[in-house]
PDB file of N, CA and C in Angstrom:
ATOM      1  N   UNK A   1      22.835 -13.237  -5.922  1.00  0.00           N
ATOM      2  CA  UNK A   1      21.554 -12.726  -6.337  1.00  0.00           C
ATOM      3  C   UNK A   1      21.660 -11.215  -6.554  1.00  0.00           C
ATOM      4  N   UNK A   2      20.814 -10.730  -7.684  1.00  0.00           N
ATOM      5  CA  UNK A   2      21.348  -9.294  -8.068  1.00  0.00           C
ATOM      6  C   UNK A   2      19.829  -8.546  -7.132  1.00  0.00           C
ATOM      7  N   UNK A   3      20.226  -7.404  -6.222  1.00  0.00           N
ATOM      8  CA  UNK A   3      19.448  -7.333  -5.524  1.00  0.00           C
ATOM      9  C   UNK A   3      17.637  -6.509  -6.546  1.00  0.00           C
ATOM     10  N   UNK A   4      16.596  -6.783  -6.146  1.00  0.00           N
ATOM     11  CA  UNK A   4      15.461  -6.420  -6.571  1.00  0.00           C
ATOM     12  C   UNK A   4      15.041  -5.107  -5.910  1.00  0.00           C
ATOM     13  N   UNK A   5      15.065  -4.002  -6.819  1.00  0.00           N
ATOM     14  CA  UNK A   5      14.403  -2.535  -5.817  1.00  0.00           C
ATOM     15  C   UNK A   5      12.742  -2.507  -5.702  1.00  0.00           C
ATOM     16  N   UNK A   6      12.126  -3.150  -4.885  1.00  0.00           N
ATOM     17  CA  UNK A   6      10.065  -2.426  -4.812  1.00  0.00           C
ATOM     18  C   UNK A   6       9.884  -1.546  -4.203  1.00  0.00           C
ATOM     19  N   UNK A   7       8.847  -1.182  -4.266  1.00  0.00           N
ATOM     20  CA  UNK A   7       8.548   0.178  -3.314  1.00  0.00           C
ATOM     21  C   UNK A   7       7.356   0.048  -2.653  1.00  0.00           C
ATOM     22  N   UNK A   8       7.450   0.565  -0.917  1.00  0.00           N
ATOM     23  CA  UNK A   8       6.877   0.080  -0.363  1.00  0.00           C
ATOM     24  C   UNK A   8       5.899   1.180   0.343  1.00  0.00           C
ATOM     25  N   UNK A   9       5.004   1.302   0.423  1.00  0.00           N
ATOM     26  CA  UNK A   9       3.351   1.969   0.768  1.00  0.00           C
ATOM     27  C   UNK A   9       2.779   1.549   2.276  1.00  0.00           C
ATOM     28  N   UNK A  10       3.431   2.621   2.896  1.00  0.00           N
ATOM     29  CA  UNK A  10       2.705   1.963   4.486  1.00  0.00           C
ATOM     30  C   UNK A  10       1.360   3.000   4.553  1.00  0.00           C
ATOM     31  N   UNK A  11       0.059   2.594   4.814  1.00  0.00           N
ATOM     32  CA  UNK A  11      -0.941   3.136   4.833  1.00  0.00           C
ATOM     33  C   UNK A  11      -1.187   3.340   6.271  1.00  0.00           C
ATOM     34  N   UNK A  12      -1.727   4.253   6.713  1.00  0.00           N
ATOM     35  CA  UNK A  12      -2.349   4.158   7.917  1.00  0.00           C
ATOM     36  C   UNK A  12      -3.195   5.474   8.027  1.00  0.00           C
ATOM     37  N   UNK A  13      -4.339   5.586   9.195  1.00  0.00           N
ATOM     38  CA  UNK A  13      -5.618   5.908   8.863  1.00  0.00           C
ATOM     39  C   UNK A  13      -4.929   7.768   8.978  1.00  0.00           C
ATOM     40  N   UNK A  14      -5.636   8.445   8.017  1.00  0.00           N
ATOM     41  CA  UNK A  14      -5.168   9.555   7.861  1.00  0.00           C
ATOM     42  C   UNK A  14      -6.492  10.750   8.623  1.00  0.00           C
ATOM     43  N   UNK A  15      -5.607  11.968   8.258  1.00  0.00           N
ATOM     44  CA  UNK A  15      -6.889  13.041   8.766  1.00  0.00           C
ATOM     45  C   UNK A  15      -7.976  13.027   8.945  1.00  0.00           C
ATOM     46  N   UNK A  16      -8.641  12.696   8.062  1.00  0.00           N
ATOM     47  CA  UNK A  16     -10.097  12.160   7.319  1.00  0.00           C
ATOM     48  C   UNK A  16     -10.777  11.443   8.006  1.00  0.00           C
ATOM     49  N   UNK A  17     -10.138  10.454   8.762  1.00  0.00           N
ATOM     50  CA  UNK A  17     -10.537   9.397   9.241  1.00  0.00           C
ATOM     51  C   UNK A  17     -11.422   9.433  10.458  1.00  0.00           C
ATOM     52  N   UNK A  18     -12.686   9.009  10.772  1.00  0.00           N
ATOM     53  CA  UNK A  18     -13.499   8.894  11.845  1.00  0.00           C
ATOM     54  C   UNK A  18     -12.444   8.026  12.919  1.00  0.00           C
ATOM     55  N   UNK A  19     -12.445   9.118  14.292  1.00  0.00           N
ATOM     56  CA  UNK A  19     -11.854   8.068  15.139  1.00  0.00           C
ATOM     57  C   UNK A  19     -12.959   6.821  15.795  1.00  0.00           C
ATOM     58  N   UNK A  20     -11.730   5.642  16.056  1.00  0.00           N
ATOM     59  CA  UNK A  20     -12.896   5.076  17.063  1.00  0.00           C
ATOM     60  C   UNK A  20     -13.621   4.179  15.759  1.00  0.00           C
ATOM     61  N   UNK A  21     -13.749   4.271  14.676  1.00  0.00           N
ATOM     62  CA  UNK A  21     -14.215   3.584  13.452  1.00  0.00           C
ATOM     63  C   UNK A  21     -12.846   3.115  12.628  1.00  0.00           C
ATOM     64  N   UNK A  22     -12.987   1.500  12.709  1.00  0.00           N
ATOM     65  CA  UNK A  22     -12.334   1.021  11.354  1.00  0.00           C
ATOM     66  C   UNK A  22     -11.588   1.681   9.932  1.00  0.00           C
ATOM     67  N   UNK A  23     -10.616   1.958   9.540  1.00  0.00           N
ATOM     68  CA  UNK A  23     -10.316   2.391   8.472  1.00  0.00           C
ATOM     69  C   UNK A  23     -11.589   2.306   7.305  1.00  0.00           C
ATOM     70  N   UNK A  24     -11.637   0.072   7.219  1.00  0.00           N
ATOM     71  CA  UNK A  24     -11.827  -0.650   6.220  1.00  0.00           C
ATOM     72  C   UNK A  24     -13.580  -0.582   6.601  1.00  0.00           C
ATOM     73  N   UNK A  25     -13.963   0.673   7.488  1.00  0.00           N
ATOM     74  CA  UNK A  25     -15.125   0.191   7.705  1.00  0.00           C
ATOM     75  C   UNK A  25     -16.167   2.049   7.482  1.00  0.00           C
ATOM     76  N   UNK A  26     -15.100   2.761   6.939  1.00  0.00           N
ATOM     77  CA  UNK A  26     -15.274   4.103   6.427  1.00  0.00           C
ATOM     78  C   UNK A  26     -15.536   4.069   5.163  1.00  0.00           C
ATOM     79  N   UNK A  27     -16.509   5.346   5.002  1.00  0.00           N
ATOM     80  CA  UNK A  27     -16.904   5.429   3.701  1.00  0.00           C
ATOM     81  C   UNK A  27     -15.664   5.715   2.742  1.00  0.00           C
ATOM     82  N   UNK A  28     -15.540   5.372   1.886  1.00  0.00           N
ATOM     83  CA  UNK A  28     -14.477   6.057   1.351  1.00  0.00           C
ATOM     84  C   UNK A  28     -13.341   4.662   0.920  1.00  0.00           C
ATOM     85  N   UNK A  29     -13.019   3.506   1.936  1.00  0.00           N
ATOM     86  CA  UNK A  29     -12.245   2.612   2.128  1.00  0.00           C
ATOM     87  C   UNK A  29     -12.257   2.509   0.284  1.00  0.00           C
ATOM     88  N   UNK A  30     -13.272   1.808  -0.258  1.00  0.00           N
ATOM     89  CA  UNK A  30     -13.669   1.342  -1.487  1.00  0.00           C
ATOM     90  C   UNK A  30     -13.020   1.546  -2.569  1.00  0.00           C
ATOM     91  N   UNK A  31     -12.504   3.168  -2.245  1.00  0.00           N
ATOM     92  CA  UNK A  31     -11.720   3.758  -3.110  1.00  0.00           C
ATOM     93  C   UNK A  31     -10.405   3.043  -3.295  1.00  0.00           C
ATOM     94  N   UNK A  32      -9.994   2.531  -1.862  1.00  0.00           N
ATOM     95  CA  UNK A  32      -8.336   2.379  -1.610  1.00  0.00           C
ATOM     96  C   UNK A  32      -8.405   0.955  -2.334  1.00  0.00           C
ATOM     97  N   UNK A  33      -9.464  -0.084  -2.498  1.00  0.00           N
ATOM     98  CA  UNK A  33      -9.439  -1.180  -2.915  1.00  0.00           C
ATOM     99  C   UNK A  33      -9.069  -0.792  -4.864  1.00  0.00           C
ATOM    100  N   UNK A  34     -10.076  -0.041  -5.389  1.00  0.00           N
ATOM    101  CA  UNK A  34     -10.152   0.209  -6.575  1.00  0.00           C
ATOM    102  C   UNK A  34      -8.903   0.613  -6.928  1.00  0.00           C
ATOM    103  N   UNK A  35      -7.974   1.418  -5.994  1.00  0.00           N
ATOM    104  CA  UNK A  35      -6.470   1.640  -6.304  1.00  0.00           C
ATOM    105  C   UNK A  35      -5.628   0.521  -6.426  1.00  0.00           C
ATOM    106  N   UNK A  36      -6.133  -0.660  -5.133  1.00  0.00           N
ATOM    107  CA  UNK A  36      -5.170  -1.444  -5.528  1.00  0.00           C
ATOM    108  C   UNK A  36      -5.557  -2.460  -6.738  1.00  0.00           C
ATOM    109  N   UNK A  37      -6.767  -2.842  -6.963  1.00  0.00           N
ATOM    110  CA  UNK A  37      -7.125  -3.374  -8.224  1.00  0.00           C
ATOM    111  C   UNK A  37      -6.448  -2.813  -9.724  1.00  0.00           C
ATOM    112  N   UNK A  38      -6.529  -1.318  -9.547  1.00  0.00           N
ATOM    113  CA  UNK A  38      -5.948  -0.902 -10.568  1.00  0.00           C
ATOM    114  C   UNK A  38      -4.424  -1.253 -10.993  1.00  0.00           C
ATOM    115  N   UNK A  39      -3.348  -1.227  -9.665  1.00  0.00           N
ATOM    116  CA  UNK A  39      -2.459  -1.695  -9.808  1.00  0.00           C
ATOM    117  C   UNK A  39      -2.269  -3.484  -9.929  1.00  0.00           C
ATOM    118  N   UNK A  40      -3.276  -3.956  -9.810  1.00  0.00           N
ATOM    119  CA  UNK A  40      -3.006  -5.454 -10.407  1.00  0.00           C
ATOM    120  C   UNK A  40      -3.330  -5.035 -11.805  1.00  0.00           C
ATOM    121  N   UNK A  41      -4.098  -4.436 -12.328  1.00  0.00           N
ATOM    122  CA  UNK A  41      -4.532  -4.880 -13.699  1.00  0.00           C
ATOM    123  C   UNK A  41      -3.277  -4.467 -14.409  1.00  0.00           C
ATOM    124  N   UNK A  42      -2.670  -3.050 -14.205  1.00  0.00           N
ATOM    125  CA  UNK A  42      -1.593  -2.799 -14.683  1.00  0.00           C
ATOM    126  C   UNK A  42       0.093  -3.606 -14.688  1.00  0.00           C
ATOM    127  N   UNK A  43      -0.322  -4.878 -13.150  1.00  0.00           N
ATOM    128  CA  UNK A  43       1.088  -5.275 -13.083  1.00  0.00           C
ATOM    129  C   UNK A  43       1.864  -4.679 -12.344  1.00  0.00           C
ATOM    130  N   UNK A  44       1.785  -3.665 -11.421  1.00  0.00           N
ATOM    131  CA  UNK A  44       2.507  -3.094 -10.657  1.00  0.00           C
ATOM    132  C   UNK A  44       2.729  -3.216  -8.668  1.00  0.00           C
ATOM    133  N   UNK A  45       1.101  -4.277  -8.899  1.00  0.00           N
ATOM    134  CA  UNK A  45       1.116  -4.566  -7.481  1.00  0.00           C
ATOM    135  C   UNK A  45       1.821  -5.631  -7.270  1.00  0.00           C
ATOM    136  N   UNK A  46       2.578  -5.817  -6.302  1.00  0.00           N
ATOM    137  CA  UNK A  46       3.209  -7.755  -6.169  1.00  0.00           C
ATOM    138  C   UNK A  46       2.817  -8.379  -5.138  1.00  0.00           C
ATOM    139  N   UNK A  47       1.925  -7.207  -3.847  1.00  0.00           N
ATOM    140  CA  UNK A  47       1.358  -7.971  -2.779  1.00  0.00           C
ATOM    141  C   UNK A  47       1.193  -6.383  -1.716  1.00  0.00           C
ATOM    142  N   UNK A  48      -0.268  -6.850  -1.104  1.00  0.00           N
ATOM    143  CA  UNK A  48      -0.630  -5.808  -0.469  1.00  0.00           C
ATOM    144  C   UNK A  48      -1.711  -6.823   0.810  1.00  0.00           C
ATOM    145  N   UNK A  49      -2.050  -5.966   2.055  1.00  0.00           N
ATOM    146  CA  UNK A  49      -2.414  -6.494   3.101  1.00  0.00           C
ATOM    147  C   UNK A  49      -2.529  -5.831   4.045  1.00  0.00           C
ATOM    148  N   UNK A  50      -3.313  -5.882   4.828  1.00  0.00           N
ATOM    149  CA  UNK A  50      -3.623  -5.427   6.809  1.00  0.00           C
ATOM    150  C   UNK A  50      -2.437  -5.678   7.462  1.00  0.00           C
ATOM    151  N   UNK A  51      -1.602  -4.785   8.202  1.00  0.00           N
ATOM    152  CA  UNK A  51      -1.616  -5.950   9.747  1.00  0.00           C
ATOM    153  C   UNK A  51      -2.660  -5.935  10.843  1.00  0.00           C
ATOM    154  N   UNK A  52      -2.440  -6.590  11.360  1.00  0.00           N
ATOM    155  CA  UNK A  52      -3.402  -7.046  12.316  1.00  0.00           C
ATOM    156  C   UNK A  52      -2.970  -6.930  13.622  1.00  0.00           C
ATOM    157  N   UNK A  53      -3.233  -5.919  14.217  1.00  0.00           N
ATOM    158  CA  UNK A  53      -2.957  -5.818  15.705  1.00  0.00           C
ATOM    159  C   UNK A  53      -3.355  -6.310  16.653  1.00  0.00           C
ATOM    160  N   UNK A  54      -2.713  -7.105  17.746  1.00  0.00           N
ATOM    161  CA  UNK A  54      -2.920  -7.752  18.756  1.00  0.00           C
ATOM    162  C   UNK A  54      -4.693  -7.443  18.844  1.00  0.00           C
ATOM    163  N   UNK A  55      -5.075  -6.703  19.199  1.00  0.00           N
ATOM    164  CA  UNK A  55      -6.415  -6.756  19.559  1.00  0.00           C
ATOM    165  C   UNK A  55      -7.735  -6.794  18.539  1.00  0.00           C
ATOM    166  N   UNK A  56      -7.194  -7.034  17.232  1.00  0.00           N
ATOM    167  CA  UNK A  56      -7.856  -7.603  15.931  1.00  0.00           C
ATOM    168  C   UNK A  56      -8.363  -6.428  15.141  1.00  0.00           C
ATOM    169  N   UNK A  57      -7.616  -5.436  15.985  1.00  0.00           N
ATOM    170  CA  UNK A  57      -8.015  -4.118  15.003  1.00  0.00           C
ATOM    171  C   UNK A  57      -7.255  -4.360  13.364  1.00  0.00           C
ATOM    172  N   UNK A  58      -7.767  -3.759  12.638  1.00  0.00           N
ATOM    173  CA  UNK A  58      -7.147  -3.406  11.065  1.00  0.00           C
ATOM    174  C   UNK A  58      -7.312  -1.872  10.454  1.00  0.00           C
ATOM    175  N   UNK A  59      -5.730  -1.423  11.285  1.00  0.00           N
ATOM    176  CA  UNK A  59      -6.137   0.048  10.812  1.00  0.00           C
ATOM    177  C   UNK A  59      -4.640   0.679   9.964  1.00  0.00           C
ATOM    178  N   UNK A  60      -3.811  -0.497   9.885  1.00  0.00           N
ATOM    179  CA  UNK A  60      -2.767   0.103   8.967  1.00  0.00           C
ATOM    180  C   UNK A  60      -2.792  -0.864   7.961  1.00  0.00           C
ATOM    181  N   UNK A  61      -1.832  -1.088   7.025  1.00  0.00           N
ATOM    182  CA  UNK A  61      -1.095  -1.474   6.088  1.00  0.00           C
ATOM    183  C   UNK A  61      -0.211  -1.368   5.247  1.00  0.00           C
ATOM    184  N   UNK A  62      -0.010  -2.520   4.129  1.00  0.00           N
ATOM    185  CA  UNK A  62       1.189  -2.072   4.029  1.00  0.00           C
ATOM    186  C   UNK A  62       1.192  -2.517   1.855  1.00  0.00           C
ATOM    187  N   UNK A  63       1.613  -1.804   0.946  1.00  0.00           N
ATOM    188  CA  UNK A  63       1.394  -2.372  -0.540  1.00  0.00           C
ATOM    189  C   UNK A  63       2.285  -2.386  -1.149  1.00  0.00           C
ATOM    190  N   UNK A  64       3.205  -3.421  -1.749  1.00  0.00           N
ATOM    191  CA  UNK A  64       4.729  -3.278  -2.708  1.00  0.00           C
ATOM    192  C   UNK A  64       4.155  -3.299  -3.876  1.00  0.00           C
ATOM    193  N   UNK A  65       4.625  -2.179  -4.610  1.00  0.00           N
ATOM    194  CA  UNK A  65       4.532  -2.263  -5.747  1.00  0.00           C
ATOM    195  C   UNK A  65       5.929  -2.116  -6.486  1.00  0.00           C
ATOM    196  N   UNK A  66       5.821  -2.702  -7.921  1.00  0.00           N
ATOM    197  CA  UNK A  66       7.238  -2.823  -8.762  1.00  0.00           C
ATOM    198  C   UNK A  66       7.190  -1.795  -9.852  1.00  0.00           C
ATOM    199  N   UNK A  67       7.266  -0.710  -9.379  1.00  0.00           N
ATOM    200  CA  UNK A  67       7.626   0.544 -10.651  1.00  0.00           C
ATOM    201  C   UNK A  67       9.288   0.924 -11.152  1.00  0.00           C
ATOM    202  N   UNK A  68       8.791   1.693 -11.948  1.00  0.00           N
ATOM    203  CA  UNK A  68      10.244   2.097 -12.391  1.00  0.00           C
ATOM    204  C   UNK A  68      10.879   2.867 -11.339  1.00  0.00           C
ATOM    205  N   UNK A  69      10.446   3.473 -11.284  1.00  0.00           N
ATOM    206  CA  UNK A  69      11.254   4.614 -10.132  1.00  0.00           C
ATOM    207  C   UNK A  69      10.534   4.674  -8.457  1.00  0.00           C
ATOM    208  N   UNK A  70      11.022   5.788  -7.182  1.00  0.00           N
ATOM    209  CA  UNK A  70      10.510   5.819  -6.441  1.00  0.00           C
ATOM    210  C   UNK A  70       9.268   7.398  -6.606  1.00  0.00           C
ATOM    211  N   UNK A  71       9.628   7.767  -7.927  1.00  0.00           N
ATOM    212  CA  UNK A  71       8.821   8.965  -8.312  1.00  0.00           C
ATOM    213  C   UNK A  71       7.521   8.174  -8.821  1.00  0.00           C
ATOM    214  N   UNK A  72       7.844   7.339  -9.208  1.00  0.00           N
ATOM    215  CA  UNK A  72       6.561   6.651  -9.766  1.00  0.00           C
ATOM    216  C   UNK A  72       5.510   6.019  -9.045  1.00  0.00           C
ATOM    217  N   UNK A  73       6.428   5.375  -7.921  1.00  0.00           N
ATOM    218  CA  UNK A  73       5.638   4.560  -6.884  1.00  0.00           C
ATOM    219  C   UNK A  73       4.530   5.964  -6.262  1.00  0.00           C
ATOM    220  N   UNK A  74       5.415   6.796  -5.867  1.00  0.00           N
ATOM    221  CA  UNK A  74       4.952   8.170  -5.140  1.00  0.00           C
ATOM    222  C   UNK A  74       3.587   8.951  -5.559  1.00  0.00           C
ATOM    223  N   UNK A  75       4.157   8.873  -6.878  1.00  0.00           N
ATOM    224  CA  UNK A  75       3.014   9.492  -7.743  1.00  0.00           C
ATOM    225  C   UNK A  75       1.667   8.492  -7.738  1.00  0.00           C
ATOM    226  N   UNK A  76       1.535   7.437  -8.253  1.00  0.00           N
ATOM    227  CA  UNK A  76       0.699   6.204  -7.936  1.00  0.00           C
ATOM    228  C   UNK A  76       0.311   6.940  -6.471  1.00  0.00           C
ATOM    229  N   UNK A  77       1.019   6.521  -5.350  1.00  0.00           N
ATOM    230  CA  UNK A  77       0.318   5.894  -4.198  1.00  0.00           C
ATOM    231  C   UNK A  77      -0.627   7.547  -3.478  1.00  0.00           C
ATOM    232  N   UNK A  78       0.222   8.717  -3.974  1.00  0.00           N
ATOM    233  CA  UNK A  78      -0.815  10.189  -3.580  1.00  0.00           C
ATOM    234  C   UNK A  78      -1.807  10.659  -4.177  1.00  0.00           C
ATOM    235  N   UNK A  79      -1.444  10.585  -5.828  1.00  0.00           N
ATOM    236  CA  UNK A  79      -2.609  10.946  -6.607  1.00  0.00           C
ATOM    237  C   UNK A  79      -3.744  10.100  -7.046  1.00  0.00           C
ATOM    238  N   UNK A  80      -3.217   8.664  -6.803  1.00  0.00           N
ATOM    239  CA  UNK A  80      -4.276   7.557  -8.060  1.00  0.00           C
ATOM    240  C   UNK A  80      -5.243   7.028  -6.543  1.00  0.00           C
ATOM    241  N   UNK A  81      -4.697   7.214  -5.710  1.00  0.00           N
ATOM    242  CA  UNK A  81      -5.473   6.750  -4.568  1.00  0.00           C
ATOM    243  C   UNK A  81      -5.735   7.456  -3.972  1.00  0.00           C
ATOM    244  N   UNK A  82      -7.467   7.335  -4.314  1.00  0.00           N
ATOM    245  CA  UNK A  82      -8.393   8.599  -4.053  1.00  0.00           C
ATOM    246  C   UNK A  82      -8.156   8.418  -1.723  1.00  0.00           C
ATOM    247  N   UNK A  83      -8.564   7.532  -1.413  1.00  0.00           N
ATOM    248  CA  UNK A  83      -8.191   7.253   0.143  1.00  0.00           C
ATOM    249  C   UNK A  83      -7.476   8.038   0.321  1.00  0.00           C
ATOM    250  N   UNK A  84      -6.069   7.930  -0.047  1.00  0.00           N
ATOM    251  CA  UNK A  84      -5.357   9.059   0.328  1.00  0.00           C
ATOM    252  C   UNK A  84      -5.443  10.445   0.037  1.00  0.00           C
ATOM    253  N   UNK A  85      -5.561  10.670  -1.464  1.00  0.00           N
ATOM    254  CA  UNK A  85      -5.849  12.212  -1.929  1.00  0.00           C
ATOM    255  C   UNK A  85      -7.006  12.537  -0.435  1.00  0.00           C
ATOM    256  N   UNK A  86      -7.900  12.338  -0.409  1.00  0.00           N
ATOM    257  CA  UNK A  86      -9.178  12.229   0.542  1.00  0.00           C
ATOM    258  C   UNK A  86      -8.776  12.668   1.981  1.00  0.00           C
ATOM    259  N   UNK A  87      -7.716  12.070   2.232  1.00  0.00           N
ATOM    260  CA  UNK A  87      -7.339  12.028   3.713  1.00  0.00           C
ATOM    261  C   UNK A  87      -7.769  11.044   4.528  1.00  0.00           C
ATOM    262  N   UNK A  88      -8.604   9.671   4.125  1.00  0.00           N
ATOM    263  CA  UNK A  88      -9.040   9.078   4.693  1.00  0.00           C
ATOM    264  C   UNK A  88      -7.838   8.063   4.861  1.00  0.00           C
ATOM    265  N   UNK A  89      -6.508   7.575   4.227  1.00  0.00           N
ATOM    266  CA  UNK A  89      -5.469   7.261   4.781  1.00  0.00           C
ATOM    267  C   UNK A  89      -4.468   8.257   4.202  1.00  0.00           C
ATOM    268  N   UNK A  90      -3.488   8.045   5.220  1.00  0.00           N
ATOM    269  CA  UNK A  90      -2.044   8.547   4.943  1.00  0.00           C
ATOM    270  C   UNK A  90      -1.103   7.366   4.297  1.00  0.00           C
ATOM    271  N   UNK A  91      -0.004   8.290   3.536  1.00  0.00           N
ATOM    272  CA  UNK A  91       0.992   7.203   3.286  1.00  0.00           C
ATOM    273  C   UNK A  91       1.954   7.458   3.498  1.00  0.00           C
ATOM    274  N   UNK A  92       2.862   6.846   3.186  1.00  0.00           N
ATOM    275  CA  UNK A  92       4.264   6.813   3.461  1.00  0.00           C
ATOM    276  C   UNK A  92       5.280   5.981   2.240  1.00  0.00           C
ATOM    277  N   UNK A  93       5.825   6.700   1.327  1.00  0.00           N
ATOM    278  CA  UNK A  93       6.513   5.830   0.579  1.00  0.00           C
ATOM    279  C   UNK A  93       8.013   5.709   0.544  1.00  0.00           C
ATOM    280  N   UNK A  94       8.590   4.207   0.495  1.00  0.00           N
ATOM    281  CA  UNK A  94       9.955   3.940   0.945  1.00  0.00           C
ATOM    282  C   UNK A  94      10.688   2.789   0.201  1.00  0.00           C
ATOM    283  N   UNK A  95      11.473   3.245  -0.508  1.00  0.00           N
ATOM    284  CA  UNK A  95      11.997   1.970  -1.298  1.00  0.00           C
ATOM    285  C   UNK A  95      12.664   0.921  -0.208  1.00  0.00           C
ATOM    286  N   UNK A  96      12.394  -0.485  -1.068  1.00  0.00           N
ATOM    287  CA  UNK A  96      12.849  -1.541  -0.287  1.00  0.00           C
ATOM    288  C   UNK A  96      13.779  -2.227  -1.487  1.00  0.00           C
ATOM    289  N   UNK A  97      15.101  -2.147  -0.629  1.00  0.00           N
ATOM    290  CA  UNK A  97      15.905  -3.168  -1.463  1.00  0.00           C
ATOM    291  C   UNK A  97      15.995  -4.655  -1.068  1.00  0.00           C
ATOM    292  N   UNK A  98      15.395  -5.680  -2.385  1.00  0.00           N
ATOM    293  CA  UNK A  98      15.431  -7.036  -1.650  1.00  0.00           C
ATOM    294  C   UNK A  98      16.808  -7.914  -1.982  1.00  0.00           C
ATOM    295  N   UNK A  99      17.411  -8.146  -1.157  1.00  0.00           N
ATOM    296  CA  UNK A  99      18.952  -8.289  -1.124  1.00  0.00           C
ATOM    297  C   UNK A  99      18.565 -10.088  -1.068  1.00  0.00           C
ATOM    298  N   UNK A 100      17.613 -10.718  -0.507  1.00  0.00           N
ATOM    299  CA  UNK A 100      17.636 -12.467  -0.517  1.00  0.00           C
ATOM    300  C   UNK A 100      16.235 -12.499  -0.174  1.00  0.00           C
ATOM    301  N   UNK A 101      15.758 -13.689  -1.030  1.00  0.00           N
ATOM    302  CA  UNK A 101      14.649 -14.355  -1.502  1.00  0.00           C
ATOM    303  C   UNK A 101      14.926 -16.159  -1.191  1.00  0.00           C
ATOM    304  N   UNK A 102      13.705 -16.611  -0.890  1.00  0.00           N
ATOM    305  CA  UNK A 102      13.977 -17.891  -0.939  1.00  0.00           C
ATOM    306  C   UNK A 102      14.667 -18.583  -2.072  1.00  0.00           C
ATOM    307  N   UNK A 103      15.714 -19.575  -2.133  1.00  0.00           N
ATOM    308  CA  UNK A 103      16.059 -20.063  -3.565  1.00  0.00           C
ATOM    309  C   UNK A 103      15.071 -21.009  -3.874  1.00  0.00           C
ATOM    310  N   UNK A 104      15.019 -21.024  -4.739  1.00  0.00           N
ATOM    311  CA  UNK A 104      13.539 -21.975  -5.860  1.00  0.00           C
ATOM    312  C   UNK A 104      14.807 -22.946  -6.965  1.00  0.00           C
ATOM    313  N   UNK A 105      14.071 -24.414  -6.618  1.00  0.00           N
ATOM    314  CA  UNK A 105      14.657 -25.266  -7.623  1.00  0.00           C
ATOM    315  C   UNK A 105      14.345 -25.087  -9.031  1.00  0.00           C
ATOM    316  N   UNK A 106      15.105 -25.329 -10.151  1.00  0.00           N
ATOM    317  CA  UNK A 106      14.084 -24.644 -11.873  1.00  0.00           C
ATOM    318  C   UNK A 106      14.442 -26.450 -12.288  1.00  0.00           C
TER     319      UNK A 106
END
């Protein structure tokens, strides 16, 4: 298998952020959705999500997207996402090389 490069977006609640309050429950969250919508419409999202911490909090996450470069992912995930520009999350961007995938019968 020839390995697949995505790039990977760990969110978690930034400066901005009211402590003690939900990320997804701050003004502002709405924005981070409209970012990732944007990257479906364009094709660049391949899967995004919460984790969920033992005690049912939801205050990080995590978004792969498939760009050309890791300048690209970068650029996307600081400037186009107002949440972050905002400070209401932080990010973190990190290429992921996917070296094995389930095999699929054709």
């Amino acid at each position: 298998m020839t390995p697949r490069i995505w790039f990977v977006l760990q969110h978690r609640p930034g400066p901005a952020a009211k402590p003690g309050v939900r990320v997804t429950d701050q003004p502002g969250f709405a924005e981070h959705l409209a970012f990732l919508n944007r990257r479906a419409e364009d094709g660049t999202l391949v899967m995004a999500g919460p984790f969920d911490d033992v005690d049912g909090a939801v205050d990080e996450g995590m978004t792969v997207l498939a760009t050309a470069t890791l300048e690209d992912a970068r650029r996307l995930a600081e400037t186009d996402d107002e949440a972050v520009r905002s400070g209401l999350l932080a990010v973190t961007v990190r290429t992921w090389t996917v070296v094995m995938t389930p095999v699929t019968e054709d």
